[in-house]
Protein backbone atom coordinates (compact mmCIF):
# COMPACT_ATOMS: atom_id res chain seq x y z
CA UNK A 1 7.49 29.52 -28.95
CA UNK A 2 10.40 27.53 -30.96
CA UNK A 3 11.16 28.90 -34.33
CA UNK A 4 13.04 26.10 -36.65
CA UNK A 5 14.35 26.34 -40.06
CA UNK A 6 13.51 22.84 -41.73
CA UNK A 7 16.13 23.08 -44.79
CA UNK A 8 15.13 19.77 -46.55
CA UNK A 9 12.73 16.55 -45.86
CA UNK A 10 15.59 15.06 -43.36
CA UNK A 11 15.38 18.18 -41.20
CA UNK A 12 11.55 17.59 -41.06
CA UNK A 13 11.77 13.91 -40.66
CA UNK A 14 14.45 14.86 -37.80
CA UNK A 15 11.80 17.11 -36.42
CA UNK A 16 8.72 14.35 -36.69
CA UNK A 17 11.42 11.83 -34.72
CA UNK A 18 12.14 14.72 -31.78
CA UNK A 19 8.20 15.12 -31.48
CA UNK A 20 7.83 11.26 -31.15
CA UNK A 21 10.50 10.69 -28.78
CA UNK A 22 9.22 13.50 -26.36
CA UNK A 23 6.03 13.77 -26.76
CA UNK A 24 3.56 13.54 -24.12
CA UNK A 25 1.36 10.17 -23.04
CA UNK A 26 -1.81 11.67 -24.73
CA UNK A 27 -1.81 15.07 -26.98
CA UNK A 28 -3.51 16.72 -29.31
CA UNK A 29 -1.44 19.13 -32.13
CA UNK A 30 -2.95 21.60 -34.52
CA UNK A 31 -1.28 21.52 -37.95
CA UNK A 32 -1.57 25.01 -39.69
CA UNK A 33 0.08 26.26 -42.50
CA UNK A 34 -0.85 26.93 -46.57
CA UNK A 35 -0.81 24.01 -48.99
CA UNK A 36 2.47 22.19 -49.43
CA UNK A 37 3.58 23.28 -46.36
CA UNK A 38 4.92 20.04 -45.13
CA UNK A 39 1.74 19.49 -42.55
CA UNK A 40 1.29 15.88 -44.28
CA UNK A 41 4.95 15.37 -44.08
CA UNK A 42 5.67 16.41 -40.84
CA UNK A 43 2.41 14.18 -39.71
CA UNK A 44 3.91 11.33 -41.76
CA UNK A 45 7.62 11.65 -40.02
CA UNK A 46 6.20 11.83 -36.50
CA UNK A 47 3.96 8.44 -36.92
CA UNK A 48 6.58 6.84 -38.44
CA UNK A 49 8.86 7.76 -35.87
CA UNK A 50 5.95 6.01 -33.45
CA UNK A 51 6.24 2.79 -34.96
CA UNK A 52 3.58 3.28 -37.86
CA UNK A 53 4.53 0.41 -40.21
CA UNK A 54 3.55 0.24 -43.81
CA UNK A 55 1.78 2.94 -46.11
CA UNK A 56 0.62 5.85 -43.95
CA UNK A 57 -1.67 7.61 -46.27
CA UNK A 58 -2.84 11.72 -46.57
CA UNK A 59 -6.81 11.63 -44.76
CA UNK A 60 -7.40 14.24 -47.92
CA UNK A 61 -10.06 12.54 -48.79
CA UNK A 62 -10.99 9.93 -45.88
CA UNK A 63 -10.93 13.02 -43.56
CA UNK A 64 -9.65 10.53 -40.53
CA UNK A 65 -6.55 7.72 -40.73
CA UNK A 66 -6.39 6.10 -37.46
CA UNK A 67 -3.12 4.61 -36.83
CA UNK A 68 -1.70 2.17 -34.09
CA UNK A 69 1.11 2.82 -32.44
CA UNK A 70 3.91 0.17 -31.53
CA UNK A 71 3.67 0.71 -27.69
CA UNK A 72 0.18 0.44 -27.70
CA UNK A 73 -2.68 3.49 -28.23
CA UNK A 74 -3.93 4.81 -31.55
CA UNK A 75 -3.04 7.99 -33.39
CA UNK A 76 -5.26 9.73 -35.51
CA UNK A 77 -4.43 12.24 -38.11
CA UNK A 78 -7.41 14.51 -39.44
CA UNK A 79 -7.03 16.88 -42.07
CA UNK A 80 -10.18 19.19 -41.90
CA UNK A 81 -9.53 20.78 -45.49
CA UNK A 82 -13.13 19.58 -47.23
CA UNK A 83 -15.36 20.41 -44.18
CA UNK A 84 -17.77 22.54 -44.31
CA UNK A 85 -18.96 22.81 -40.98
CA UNK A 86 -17.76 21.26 -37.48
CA UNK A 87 -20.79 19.25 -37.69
CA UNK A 88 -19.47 17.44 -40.32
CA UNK A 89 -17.14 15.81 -37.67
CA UNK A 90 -20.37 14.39 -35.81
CA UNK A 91 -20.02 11.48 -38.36
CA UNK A 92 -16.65 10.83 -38.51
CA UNK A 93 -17.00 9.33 -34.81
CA UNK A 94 -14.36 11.09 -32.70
CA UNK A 95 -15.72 10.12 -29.40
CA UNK A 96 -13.13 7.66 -28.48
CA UNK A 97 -9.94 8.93 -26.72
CA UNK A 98 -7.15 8.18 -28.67
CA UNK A 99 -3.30 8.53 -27.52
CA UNK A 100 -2.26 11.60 -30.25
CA UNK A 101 -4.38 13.55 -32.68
CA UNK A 102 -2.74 15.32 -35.64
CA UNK A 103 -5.06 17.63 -36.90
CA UNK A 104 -4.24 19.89 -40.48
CA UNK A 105 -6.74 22.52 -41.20
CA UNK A 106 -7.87 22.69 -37.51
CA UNK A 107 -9.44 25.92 -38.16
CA UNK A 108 -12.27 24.14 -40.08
CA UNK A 109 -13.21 22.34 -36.90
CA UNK A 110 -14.51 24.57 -35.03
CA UNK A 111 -15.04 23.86 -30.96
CA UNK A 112 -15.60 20.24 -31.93
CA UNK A 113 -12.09 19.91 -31.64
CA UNK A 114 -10.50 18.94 -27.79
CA UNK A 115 -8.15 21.72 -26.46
CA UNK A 116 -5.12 21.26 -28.31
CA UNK A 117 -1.27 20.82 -26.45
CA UNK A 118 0.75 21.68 -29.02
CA UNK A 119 0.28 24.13 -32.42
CA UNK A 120 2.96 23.74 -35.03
CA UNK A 121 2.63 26.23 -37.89
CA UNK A 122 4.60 25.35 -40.93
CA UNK A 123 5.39 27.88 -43.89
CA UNK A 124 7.87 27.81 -46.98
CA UNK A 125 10.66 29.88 -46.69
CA UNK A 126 13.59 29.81 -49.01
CA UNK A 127 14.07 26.15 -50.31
CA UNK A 128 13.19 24.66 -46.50
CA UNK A 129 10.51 25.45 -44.31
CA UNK A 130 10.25 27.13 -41.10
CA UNK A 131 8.10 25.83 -37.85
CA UNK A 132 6.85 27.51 -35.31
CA UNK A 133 5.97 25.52 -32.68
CA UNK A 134 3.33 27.16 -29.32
CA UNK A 135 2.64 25.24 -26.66
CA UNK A 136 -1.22 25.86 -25.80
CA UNK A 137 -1.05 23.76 -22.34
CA UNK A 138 0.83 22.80 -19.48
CA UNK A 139 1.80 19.25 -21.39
CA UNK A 140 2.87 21.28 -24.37
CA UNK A 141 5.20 23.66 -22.64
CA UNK A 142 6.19 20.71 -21.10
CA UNK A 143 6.43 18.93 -24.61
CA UNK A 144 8.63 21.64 -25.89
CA UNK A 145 10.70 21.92 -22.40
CA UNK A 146 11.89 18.36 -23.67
CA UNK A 147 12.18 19.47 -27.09
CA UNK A 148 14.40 21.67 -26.90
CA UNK A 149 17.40 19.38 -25.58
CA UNK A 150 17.05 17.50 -28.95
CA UNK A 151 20.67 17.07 -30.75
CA UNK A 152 18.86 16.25 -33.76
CA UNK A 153 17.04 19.77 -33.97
CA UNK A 154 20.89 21.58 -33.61
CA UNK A 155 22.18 19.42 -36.26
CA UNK A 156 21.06 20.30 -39.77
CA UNK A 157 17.70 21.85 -39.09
């Protein structure tokens, strides 16, 4: 596990820029934390840092914003808030592959999910935040193996 102190939105843009630079070719990352967190911000930084251009909107409501990525691929981010029931996700048509899921409220998905890489669990603390970060699979550990040379993550976070 890597524990991070995010003091202020830079530190988790900083963060969302280290994830896209190492990150794995295809990976899937569970988003947990309360509300206001920073699980929609973090998301955000991270496609940005991908090449997202223009808005990148919240999936509050649309449950699913599929996103293409500058070097080719798709991201999707999910937040899983207003389901129900995994079954709900049976309409949402996740049976394509894409390059990187972001998934808030993965909890609410049940096994309909694929096995996640990476689990990032955001909470408030003081006027920042603080991430934990747990690989769940070889390309995770992996993930946070190249992580954790990161100058951006000693500077400021």
């Amino acid at each position: 596990m890597t524990a991070l102190h995010l003091r202020d939105a830079d530190a988790t843009a900083r963060l969302g820029a280290a994830l896209a630079a190492t990150r794995p070719p295809r990976a899937v990352v569970l988003l947990r934390g309360d509300l206001g967190a920073g699980k929609s911000t973090l998301a955000r930084a991270l496609l940005r840092a991908l090449g997202v251009e223009g808005p990148i909107r919240s999936p509050t409501y649309t449950l699913l914003e599929r996103h293409p990525l500058a070097a080719g691929g798709e991201a999707w981010h999910l937040d899983l808030y207003r389901i129900g029931d995994p079954g709900e996700l049976d309409y949402l048509g996740l049976d394509e592959d894409p390059v990187l899921w972001l998934v808030e409220w993965p909890e609410r998905g049940g096994g309909a999910l694929p096995p996640p890489d990476l689990e990032i669990v955001l909470a408030l603390e003081g006027s920042g935040r603080r991430a934990e970060l747990r690989a769940r699979s070889p390309a995770g550990r992996g993930w946070l193996d190249r992580l954790a040379g990161r100058r951006e993550l000693a500077t400021g976070s």
